[in-house]
Protein backbone atom coordinates (compact mmCIF):
# COMPACT_ATOMS: atom_id res chain seq x y z
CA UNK A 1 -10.34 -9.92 6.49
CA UNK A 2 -6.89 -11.10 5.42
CA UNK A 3 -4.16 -9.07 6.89
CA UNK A 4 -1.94 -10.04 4.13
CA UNK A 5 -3.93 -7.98 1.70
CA UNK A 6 -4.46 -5.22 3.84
CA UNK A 7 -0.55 -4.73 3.91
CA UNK A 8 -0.03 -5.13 0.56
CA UNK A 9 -3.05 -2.25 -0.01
CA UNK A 10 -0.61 -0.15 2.42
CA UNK A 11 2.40 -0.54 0.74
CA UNK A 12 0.58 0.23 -2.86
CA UNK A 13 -0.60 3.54 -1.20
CA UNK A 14 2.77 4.66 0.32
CA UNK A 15 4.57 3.28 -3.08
CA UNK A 16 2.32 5.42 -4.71
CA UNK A 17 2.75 8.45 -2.87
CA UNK A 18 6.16 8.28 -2.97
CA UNK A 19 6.06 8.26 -6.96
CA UNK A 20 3.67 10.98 -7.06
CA UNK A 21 5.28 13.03 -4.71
């Protein structure tokens, strides 16, 4: 598993949330 990726998948999530909420 790449951690790189699995950071960047974070930081989509919590960008998202932020938008949304």
């Amino acid at each position: 598993m790449n951690m790189k990726f699995s950071y960047k998948g974070f930081l989509f999530v919590v960008v998202c949330s932020n938008l949304l909420f």
